[in-house]
N, C-alpha and C. Protein backbone atom coordinates (compact mmCIF):
# COMPACT_ATOMS: atom_id res chain seq x y z
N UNK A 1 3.00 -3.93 -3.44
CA UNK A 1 3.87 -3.58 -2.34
C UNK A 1 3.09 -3.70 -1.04
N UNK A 2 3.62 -4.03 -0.02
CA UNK A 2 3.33 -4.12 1.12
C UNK A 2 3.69 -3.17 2.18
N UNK A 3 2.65 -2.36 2.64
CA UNK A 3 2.95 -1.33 3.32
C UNK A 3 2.90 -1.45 4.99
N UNK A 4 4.10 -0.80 5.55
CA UNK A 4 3.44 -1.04 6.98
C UNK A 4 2.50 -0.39 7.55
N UNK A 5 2.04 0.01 8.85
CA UNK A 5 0.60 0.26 9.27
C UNK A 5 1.20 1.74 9.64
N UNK A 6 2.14 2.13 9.56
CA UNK A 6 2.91 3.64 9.71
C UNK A 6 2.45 4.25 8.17
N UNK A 7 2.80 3.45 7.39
CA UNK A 7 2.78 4.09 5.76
C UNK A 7 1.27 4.13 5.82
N UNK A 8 0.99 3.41 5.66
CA UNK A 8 -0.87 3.05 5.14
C UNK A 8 -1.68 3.94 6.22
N UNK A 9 -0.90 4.96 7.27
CA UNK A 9 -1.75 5.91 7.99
C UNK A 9 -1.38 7.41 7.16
N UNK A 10 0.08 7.17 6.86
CA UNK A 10 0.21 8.29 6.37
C UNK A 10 -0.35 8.73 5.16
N UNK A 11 -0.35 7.63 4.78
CA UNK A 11 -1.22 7.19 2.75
C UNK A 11 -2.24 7.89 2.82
N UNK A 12 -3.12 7.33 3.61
CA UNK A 12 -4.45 7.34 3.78
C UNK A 12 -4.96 8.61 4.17
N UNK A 13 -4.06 9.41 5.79
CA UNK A 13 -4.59 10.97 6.03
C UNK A 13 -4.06 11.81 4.59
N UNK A 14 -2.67 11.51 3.82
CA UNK A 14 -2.75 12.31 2.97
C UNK A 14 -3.55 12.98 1.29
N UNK A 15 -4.13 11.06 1.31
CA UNK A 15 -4.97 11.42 0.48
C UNK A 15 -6.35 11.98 1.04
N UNK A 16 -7.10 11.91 2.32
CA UNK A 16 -8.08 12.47 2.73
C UNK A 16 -8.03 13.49 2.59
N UNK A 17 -6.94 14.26 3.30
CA UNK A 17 -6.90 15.64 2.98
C UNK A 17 -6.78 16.17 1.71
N UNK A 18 -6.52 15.46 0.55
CA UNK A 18 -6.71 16.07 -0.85
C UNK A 18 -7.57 16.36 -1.06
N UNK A 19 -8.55 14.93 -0.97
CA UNK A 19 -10.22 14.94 -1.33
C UNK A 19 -10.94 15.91 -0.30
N UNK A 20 -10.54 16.03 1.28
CA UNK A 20 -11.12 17.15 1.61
C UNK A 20 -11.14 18.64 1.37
N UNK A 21 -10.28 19.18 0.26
CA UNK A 21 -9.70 20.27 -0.01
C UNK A 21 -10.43 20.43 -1.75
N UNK A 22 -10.74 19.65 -2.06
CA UNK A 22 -11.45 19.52 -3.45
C UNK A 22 -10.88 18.70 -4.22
N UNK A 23 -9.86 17.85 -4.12
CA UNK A 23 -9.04 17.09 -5.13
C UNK A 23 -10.61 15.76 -5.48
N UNK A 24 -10.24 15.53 -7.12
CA UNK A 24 -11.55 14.94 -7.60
C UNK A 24 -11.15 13.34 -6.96
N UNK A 25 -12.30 12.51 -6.52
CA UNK A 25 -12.31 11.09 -6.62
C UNK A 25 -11.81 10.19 -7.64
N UNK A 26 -10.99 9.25 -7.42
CA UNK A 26 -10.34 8.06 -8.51
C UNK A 26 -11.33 6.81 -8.66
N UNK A 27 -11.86 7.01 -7.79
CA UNK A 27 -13.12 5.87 -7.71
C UNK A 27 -15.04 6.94 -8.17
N UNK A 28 -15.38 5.66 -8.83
CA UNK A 28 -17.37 6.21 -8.77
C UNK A 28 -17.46 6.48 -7.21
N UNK A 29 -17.90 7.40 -6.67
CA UNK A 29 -18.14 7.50 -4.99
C UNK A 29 -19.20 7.12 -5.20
N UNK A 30 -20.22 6.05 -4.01
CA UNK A 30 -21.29 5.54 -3.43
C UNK A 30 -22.02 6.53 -2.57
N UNK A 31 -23.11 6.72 -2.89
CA UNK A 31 -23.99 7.68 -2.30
C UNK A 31 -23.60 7.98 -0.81
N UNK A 32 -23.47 6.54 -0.43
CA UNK A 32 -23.48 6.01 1.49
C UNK A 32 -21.76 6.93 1.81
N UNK A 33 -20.92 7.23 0.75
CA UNK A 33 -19.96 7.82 1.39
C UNK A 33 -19.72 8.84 1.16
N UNK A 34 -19.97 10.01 2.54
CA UNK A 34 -19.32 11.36 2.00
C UNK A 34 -18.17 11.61 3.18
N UNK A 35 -17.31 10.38 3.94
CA UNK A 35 -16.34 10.94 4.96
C UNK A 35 -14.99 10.71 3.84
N UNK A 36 -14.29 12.18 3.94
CA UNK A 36 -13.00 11.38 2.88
C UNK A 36 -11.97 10.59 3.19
N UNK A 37 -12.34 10.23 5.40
CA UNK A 37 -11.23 8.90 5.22
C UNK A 37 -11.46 7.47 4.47
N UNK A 38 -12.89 7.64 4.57
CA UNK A 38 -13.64 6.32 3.97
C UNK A 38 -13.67 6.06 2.72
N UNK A 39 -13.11 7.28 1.84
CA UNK A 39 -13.02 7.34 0.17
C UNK A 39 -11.29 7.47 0.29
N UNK A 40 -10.63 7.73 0.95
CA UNK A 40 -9.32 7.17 0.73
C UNK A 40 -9.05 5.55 0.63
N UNK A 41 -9.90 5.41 1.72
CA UNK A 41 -9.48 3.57 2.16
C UNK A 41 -10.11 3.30 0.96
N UNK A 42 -11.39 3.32 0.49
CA UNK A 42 -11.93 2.79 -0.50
C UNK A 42 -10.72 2.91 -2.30
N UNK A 43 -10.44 3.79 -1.99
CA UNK A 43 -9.41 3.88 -3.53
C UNK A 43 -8.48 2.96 -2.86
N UNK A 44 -7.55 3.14 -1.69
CA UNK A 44 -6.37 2.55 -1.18
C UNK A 44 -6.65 0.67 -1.16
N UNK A 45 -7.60 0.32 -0.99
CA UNK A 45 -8.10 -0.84 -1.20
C UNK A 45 -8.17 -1.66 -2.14
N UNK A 46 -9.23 -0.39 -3.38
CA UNK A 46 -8.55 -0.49 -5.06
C UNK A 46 -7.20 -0.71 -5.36
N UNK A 47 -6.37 -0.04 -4.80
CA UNK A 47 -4.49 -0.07 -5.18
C UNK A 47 -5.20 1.21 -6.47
N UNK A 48 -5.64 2.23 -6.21
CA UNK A 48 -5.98 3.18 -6.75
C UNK A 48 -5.50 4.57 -6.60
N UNK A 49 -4.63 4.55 -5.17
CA UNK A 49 -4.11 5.89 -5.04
C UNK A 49 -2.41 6.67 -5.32
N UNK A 50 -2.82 7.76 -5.87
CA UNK A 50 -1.48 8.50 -6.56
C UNK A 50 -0.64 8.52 -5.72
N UNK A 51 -0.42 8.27 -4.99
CA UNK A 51 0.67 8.57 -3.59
C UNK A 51 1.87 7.10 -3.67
N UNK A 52 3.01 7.47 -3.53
CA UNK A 52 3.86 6.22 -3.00
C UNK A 52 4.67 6.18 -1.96
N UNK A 53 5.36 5.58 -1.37
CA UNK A 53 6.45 5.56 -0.43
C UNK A 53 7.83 5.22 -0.83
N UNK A 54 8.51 6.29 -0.39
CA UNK A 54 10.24 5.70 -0.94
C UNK A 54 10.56 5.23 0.30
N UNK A 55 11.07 4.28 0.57
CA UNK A 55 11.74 4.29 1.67
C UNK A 55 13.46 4.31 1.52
N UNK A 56 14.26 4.34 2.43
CA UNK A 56 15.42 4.85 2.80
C UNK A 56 15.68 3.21 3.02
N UNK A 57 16.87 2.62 3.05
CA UNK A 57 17.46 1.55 3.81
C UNK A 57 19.01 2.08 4.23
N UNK A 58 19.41 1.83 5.51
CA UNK A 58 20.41 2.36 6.12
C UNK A 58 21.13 0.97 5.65
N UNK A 59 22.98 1.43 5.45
CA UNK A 59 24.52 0.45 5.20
C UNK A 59 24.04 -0.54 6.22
N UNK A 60 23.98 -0.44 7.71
CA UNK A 60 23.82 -1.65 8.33
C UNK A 60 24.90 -1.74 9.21
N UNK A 61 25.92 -0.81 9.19
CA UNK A 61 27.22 -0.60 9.54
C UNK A 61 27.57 -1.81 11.20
């Protein structure tokens, strides 16, 4: 799926804030990273993270 740059901000702060709160890593973490926006992007990159987007489509009336 192709996300727009609205979704893929929201993706991304919401999984940070998991991992900043104690939620465990989906990826081996690399020594070099302990910021958890940088271990979001890194799973989100994978296509590794639990999160999805529904979106809505309006009739069109």
């Amino acid at each position: 799926m192709i996300y727009t740059r609205f979704e893929r901000a929201r993706i991304l702060g919401a999984r940070a804030l998991q991992i900043s709160l104690g939620a465990p890593p989906l990826l081996d973490v690399p020594e070099a990273v302990v910021d958890p926006l940088a271990l979001a992007s890194l799973e989100f990159q994978s296509r590794n993270v639990p999160l999805t987007v529904s979106r809505s489509y309006h009739a069109g009336d």
